[in-house]
N, C-alpha and C. Protein backbone atom coordinates (compact mmCIF):
# COMPACT_ATOMS: atom_id res chain seq x y z
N UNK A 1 50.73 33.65 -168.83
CA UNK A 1 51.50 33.81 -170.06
C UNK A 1 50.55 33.77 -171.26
N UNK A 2 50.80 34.80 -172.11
CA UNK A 2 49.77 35.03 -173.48
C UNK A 2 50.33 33.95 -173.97
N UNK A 3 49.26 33.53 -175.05
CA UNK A 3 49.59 32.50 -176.34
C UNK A 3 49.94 33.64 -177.41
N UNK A 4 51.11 32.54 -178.39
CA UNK A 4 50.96 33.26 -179.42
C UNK A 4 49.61 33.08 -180.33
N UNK A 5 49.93 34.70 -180.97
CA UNK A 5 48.22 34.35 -182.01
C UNK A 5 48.38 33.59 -182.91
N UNK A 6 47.35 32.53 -183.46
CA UNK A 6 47.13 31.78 -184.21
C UNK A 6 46.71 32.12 -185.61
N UNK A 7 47.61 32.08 -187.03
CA UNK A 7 46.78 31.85 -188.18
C UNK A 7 45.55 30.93 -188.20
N UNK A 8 44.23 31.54 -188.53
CA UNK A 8 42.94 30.46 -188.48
C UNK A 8 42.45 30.72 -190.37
N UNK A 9 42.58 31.54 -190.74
CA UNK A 9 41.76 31.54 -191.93
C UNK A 9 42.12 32.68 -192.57
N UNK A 10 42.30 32.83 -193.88
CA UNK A 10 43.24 33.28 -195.72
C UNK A 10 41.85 34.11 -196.13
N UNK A 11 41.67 35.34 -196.45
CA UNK A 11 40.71 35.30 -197.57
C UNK A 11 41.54 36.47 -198.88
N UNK A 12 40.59 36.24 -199.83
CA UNK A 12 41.54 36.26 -201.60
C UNK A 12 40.63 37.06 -201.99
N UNK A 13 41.19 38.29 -202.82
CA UNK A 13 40.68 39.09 -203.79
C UNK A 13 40.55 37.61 -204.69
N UNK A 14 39.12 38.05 -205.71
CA UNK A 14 39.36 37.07 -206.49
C UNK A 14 38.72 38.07 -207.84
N UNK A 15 38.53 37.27 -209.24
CA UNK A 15 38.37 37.89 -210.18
C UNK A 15 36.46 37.26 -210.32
N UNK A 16 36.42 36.01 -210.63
CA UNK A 16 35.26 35.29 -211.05
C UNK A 16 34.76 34.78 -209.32
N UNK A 17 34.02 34.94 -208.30
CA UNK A 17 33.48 34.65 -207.66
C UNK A 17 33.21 33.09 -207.13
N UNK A 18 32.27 33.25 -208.71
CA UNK A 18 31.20 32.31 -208.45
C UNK A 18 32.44 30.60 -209.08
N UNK A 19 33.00 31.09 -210.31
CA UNK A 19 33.93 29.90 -210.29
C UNK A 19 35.06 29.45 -209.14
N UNK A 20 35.46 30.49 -208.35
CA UNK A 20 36.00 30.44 -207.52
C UNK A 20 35.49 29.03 -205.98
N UNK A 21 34.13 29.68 -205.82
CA UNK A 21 33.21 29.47 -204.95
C UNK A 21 33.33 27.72 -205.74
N UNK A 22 32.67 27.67 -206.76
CA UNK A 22 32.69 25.81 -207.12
C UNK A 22 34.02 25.46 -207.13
N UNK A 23 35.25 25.98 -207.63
CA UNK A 23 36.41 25.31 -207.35
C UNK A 23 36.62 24.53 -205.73
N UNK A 24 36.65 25.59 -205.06
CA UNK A 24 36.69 25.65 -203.56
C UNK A 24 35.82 24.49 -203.01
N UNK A 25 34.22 24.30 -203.22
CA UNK A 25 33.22 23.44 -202.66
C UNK A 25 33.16 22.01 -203.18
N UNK A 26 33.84 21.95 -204.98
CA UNK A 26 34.23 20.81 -205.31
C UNK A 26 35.57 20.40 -205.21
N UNK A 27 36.30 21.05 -205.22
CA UNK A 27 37.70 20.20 -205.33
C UNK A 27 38.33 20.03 -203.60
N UNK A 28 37.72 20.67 -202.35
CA UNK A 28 38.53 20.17 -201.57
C UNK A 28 36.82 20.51 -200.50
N UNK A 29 35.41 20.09 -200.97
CA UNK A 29 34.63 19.62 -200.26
C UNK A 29 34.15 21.02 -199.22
N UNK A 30 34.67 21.98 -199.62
CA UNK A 30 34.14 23.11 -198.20
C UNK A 30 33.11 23.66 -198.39
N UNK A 31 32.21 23.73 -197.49
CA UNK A 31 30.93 24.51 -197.62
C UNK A 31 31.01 25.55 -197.40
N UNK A 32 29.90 26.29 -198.11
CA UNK A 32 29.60 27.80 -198.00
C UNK A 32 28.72 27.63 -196.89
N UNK A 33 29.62 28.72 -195.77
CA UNK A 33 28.74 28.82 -194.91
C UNK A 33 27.56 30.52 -194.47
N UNK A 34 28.35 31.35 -195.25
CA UNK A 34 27.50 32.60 -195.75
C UNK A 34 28.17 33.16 -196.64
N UNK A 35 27.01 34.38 -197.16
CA UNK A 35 27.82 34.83 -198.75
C UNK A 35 26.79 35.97 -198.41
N UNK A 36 27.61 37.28 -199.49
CA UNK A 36 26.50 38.46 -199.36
C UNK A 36 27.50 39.53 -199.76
N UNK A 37 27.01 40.71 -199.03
CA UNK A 37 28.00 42.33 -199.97
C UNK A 37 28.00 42.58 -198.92
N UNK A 38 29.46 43.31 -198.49
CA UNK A 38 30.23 43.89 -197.41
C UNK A 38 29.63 45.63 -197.73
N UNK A 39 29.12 46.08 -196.89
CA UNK A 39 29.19 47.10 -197.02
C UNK A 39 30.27 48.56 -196.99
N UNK A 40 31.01 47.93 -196.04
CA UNK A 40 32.58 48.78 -195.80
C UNK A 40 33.41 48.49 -196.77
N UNK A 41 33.19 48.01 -198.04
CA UNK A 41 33.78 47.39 -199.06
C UNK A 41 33.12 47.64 -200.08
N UNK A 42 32.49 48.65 -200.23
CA UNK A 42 32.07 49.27 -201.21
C UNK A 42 31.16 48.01 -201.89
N UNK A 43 30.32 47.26 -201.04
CA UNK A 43 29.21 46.11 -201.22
C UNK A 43 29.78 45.38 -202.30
N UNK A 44 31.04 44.62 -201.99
CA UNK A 44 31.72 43.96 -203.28
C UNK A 44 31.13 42.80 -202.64
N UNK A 45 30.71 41.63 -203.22
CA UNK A 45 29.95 40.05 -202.90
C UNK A 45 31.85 39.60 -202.22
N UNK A 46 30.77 38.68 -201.47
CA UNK A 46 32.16 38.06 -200.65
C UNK A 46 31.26 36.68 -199.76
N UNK A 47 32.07 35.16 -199.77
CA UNK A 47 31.60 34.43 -199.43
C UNK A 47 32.40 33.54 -198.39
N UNK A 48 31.93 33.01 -197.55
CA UNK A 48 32.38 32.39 -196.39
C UNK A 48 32.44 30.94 -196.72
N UNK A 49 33.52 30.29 -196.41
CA UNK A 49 33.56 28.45 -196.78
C UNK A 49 34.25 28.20 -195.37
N UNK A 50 33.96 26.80 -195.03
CA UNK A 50 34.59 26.07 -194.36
C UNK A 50 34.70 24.72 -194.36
N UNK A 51 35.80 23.76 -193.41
CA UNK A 51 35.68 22.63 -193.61
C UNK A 51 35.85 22.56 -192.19
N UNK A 52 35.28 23.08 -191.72
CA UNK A 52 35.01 22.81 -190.16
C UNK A 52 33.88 23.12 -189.32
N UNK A 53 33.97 22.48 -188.03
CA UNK A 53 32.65 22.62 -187.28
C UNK A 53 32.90 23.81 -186.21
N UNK A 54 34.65 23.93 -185.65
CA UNK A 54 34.35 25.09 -185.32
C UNK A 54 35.33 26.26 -185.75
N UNK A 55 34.93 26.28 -186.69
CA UNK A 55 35.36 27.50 -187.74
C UNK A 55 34.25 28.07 -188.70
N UNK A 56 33.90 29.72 -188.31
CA UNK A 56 32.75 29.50 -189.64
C UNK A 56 33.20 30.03 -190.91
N UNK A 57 34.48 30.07 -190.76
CA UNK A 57 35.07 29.97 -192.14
C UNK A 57 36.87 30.06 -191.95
N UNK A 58 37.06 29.04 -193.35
CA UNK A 58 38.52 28.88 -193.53
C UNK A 58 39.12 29.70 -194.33
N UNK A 59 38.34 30.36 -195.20
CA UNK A 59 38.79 30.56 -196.83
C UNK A 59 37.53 31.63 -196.88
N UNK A 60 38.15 33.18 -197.12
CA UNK A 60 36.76 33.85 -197.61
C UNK A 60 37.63 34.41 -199.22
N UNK A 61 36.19 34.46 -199.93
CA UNK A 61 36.72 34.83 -201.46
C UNK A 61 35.85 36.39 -201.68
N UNK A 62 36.30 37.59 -201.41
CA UNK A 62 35.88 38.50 -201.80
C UNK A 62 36.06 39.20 -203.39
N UNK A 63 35.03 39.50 -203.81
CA UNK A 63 35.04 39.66 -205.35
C UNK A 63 35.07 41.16 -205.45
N UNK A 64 36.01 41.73 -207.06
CA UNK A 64 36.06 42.92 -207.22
C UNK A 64 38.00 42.70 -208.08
N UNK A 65 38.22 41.83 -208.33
CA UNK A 65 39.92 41.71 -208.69
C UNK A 65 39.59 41.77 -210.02
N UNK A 66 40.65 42.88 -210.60
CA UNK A 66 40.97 43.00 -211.72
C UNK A 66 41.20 41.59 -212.64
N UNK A 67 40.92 41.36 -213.39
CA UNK A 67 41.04 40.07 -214.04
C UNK A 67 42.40 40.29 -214.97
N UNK A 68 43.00 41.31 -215.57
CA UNK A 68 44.29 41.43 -216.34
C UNK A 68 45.43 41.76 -215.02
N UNK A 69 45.28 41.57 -213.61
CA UNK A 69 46.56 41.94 -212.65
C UNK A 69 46.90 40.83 -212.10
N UNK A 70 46.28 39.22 -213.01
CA UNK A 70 47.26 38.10 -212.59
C UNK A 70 47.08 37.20 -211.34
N UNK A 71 47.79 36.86 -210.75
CA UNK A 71 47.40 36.41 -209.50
C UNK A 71 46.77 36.90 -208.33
N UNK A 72 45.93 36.63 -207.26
CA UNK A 72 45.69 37.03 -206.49
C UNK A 72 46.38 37.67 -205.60
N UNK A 73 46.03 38.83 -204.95
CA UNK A 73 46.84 39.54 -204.00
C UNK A 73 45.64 38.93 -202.44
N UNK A 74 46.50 38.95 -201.48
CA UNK A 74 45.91 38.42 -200.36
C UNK A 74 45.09 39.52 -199.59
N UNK A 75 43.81 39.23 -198.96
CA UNK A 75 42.44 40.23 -198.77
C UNK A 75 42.61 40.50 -197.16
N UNK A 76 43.75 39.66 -196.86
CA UNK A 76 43.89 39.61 -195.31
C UNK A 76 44.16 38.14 -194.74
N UNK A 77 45.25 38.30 -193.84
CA UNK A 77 45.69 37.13 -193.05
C UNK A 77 44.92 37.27 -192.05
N UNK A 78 44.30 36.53 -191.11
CA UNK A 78 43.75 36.44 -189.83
C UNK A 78 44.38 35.81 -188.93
N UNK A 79 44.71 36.70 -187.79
CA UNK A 79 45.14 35.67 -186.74
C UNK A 79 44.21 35.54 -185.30
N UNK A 80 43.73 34.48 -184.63
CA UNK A 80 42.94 33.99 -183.60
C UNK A 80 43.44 34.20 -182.60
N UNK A 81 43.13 34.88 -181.22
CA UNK A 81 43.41 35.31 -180.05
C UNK A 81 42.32 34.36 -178.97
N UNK A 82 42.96 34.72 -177.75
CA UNK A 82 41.68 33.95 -176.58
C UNK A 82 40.89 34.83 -176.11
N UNK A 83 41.08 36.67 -176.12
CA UNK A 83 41.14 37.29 -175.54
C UNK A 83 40.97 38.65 -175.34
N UNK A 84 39.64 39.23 -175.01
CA UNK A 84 39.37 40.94 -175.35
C UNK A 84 40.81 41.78 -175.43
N UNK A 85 41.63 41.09 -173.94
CA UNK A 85 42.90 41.36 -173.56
C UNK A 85 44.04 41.45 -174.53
N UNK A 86 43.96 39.96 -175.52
CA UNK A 86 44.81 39.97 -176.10
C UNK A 86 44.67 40.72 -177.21
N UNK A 87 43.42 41.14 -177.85
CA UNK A 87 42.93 42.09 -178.95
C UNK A 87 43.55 43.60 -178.44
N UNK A 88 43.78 44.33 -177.28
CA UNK A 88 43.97 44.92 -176.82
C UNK A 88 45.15 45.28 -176.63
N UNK A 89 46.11 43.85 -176.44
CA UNK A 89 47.56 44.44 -176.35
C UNK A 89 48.27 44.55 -177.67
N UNK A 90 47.50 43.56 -178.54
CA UNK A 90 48.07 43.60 -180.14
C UNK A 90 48.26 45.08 -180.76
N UNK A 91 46.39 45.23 -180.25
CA UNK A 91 46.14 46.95 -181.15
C UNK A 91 47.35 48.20 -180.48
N UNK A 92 47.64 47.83 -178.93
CA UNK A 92 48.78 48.30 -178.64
C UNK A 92 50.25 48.30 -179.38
N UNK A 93 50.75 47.57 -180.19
CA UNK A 93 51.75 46.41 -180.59
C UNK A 93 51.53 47.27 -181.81
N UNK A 94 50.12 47.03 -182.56
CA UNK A 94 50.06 47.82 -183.89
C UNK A 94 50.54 49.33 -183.68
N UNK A 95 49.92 50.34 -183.25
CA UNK A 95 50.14 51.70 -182.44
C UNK A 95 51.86 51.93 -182.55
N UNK A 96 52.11 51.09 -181.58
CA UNK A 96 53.70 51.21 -181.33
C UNK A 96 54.29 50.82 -182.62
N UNK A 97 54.48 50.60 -183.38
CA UNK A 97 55.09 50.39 -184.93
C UNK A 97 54.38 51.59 -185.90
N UNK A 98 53.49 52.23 -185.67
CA UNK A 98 53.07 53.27 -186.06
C UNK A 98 51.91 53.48 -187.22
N UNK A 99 51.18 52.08 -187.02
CA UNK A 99 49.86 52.07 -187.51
C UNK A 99 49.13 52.59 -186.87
N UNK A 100 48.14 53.57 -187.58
CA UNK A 100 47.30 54.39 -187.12
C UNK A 100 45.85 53.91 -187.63
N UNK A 101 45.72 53.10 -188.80
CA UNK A 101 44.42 52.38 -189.11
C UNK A 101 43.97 51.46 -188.92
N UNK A 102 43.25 51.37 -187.61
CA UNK A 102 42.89 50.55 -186.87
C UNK A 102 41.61 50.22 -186.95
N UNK A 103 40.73 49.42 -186.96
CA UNK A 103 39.24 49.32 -187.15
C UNK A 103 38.94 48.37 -186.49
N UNK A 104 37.90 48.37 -185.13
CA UNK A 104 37.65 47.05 -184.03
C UNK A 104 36.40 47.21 -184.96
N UNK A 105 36.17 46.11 -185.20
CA UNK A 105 34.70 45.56 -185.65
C UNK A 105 33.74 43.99 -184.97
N UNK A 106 32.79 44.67 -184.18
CA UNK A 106 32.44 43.16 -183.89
C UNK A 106 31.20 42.69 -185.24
N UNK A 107 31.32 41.49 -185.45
CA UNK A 107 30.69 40.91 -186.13
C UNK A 107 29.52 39.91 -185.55
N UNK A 108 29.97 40.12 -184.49
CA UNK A 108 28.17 39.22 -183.62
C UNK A 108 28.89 37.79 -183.56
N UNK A 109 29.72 37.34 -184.31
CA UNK A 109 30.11 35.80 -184.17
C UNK A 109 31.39 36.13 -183.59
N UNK A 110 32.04 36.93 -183.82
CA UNK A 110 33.92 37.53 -183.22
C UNK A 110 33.69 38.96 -183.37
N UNK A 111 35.01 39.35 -182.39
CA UNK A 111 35.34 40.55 -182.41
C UNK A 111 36.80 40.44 -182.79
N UNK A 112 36.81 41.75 -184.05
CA UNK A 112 38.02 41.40 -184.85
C UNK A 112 38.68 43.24 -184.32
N UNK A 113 39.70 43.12 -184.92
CA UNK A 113 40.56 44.59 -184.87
C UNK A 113 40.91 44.18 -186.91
N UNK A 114 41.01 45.03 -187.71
CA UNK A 114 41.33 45.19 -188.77
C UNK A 114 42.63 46.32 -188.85
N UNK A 115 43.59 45.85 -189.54
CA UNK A 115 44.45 46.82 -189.90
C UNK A 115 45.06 46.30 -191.32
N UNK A 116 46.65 46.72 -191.55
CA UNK A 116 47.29 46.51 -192.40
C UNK A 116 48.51 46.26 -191.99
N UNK A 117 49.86 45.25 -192.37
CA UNK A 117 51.13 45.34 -192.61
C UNK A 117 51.86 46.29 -193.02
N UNK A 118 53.26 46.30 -192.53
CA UNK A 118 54.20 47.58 -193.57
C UNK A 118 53.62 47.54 -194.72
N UNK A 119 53.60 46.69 -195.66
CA UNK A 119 53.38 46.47 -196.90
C UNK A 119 52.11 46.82 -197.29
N UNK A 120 50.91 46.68 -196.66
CA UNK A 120 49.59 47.02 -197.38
C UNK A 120 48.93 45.72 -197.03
N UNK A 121 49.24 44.35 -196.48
CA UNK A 121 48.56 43.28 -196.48
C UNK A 121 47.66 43.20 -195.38
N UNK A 122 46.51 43.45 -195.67
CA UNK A 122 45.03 43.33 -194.64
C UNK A 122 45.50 42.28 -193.56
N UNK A 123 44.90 42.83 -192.56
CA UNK A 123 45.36 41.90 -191.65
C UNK A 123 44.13 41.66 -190.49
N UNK A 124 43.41 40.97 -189.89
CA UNK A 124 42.69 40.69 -188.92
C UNK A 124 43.11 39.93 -187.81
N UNK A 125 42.96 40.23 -186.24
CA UNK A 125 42.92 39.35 -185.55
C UNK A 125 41.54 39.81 -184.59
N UNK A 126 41.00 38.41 -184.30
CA UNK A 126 39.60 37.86 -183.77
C UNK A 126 40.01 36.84 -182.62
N UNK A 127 38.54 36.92 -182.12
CA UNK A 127 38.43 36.06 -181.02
C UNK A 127 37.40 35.64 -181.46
N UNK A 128 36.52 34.47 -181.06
CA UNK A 128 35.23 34.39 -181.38
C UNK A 128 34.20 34.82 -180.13
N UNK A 129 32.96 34.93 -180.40
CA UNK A 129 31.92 35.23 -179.61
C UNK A 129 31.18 33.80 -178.71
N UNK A 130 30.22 33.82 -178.10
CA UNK A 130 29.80 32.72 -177.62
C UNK A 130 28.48 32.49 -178.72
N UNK A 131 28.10 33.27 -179.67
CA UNK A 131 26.86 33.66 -180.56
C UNK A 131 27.18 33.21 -181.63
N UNK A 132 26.47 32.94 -182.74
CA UNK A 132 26.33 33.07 -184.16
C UNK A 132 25.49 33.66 -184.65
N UNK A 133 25.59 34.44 -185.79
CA UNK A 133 25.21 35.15 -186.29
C UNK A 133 25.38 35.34 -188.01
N UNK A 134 24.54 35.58 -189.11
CA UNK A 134 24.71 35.38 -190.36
C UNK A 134 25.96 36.56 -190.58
N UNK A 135 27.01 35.99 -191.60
CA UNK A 135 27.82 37.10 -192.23
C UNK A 135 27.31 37.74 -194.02
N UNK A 136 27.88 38.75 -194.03
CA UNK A 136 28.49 39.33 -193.35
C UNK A 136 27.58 40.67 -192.35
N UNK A 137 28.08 40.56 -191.59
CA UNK A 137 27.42 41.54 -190.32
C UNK A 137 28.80 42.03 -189.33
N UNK A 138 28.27 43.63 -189.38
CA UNK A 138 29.25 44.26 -188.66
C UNK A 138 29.27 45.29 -188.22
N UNK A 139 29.87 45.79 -186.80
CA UNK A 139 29.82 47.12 -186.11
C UNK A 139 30.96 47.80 -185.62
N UNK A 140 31.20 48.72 -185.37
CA UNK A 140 32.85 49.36 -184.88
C UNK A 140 31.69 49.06 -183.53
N UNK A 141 33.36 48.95 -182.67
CA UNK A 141 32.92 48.82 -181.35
C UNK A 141 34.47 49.31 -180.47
N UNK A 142 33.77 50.08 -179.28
CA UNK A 142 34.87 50.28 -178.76
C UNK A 142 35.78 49.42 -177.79
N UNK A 143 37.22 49.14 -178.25
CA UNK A 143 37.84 48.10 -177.25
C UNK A 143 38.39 48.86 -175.48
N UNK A 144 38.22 49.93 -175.79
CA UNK A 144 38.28 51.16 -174.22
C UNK A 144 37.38 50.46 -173.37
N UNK A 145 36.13 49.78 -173.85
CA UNK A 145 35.23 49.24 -172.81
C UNK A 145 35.63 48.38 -172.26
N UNK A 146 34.82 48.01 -170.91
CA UNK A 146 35.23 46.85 -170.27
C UNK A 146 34.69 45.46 -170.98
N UNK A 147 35.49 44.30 -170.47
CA UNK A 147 34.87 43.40 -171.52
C UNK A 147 33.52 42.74 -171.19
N UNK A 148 32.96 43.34 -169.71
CA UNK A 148 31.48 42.70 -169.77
C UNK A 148 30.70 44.02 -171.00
N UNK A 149 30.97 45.30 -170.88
CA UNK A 149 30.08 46.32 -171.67
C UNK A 149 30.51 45.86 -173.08
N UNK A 150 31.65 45.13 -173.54
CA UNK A 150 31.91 44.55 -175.04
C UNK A 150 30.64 43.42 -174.81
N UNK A 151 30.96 42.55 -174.06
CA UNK A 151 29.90 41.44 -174.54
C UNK A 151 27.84 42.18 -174.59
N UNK A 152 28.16 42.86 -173.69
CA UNK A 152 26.29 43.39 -173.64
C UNK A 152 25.74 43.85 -174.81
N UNK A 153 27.38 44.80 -175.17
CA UNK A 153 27.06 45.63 -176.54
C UNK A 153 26.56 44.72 -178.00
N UNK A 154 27.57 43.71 -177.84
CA UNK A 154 27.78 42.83 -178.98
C UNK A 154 25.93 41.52 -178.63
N UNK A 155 25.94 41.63 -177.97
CA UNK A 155 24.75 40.56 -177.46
C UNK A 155 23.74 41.39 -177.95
N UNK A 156 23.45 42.47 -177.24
CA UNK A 156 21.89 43.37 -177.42
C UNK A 156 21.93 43.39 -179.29
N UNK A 157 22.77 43.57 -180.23
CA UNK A 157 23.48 44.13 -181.14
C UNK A 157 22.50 42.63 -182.01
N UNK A 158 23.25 41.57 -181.73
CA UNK A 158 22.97 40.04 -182.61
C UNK A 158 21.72 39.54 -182.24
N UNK A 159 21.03 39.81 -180.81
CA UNK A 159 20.14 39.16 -180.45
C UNK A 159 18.78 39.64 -181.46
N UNK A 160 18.98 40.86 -182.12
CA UNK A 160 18.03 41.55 -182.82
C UNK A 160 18.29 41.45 -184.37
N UNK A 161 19.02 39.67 -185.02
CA UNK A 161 18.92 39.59 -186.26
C UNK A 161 18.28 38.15 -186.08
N UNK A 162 17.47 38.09 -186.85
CA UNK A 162 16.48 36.56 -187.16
C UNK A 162 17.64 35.50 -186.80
N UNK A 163 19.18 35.46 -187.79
CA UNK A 163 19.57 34.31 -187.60
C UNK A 163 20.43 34.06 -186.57
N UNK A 164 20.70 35.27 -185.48
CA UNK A 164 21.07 34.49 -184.00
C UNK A 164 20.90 33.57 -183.63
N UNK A 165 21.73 33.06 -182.91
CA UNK A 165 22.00 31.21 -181.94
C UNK A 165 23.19 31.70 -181.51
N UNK A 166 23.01 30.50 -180.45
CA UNK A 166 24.27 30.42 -179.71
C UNK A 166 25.45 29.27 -180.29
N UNK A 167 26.60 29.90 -180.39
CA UNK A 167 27.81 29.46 -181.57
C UNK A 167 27.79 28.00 -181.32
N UNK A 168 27.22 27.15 -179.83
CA UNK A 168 27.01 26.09 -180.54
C UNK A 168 26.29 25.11 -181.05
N UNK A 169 24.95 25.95 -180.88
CA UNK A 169 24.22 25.37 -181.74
C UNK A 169 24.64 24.73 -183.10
N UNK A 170 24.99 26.99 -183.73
CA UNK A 170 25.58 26.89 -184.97
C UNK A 170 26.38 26.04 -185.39
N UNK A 171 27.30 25.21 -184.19
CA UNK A 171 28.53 24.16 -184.84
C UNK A 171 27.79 22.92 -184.54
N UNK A 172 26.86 22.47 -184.45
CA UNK A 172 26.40 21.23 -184.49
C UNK A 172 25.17 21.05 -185.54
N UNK A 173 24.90 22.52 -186.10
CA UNK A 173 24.37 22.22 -187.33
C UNK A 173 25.39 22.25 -188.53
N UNK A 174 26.96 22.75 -188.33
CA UNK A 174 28.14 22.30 -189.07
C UNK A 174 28.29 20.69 -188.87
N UNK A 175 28.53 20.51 -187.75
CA UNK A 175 28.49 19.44 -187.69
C UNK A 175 27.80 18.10 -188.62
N UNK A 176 26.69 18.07 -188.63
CA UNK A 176 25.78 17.52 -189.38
C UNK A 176 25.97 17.54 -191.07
N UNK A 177 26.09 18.95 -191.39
CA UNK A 177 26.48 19.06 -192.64
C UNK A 177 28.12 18.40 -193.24
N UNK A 178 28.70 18.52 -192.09
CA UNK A 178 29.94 18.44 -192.31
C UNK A 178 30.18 16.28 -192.73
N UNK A 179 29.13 15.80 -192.00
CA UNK A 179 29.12 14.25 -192.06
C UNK A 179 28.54 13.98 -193.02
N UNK A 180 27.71 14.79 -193.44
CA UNK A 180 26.63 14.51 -194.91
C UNK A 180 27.49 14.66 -196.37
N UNK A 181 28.48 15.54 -196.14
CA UNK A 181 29.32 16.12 -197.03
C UNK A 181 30.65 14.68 -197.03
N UNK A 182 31.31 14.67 -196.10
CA UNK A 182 32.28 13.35 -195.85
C UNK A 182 31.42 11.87 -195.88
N UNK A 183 30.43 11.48 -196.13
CA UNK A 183 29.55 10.26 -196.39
C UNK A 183 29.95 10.53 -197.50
N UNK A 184 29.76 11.72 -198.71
CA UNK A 184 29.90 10.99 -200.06
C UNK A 184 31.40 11.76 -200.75
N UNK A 185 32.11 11.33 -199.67
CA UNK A 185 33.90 11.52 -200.71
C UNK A 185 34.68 10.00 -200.66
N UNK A 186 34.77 9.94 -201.82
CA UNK A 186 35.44 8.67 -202.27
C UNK A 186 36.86 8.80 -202.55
């Protein structure tokens, strides 16, 4: 029996970035865990926070929002899967309702499917990888493959950027940060 998919992490058009980014790291303690320009996004800066060890991010703030259109409009809901499988039957699920813009992207840390809602609201669902890898980083990849030729693809792919590790390394150097950060909240 499938699980249902899990909401894991919100990210926000935002207007000011960088005030955004200190709101976020001072008022509720989350670290930046990467930051940089999306290239499929017309290289708008966009930054990764978390308050977890295994999450490498809770909250992404991508920049480029009109500053006179008010509140934020949402950059994409994410929902968490276990499963090449379950990425697979979703993008099925999407299809059958009659989305046709579909985008599998692995990112070396997860493999996500990107689409949209009736409405226009970005939408992601991911699995994570066994790897880490710096964001943002990303490739279309085909989900037709089997899921050992997904993992080879996605492995050969990360093993050839400087900041590869294996994801848990990466969460036990969260880890660490994450106790250094909770030592000084009063």
């Amino acid at each position: 029996m499938a699980k249902i998919p899990q909401l894991k992490h919100v990210g926000l058009h935002v207007d000011n970035i960088d005030n955004m980014q200190k709101f976020y790291t001072s008022v509720f303690d989350l670290i930046v865990t990467d930051h940089g320009q999306v290239e499929r996004l017309d290289n708008k800066r966009i930054v990764f926070l978390s308050g977890s060890d295994d999450a490498h991010h809770q909250l992404v703030l991508l920049a480029g929002k009109d500053p006179t259109s008010g509140p934020s409009v949402v950059f994409q809901l994410s929902f968490f899967v276990d499963s090449l499988n379950d990425l697979r039957r979703i993008e099925k699920r999407l299809r059958a309702t009659g989305v046709t813009s579909i985008q599998p992207i692995t990112h070396g840390n997860a493999w996500s499917i990107y689409s949209h809602d009736p409405e226009g609201n970005g939408l992601e669902i991911y699995m994570d990888t066994p790897w880490y890898v710096s964001q943002p980083h990303g490739k279309p990849f085909d989900l037709s493959m089997s899921d050992k030729e997904i993992y080879a693809f996605t492995k050969n792919m990360v093993e050839q950027n400087s900041s590869f590790t294996q994801q848990k390394d990466w969460q036990h150097t969260m880890q660490s940060k994450l106790k250094k950060v909770s030592a000084t909240i009063k």
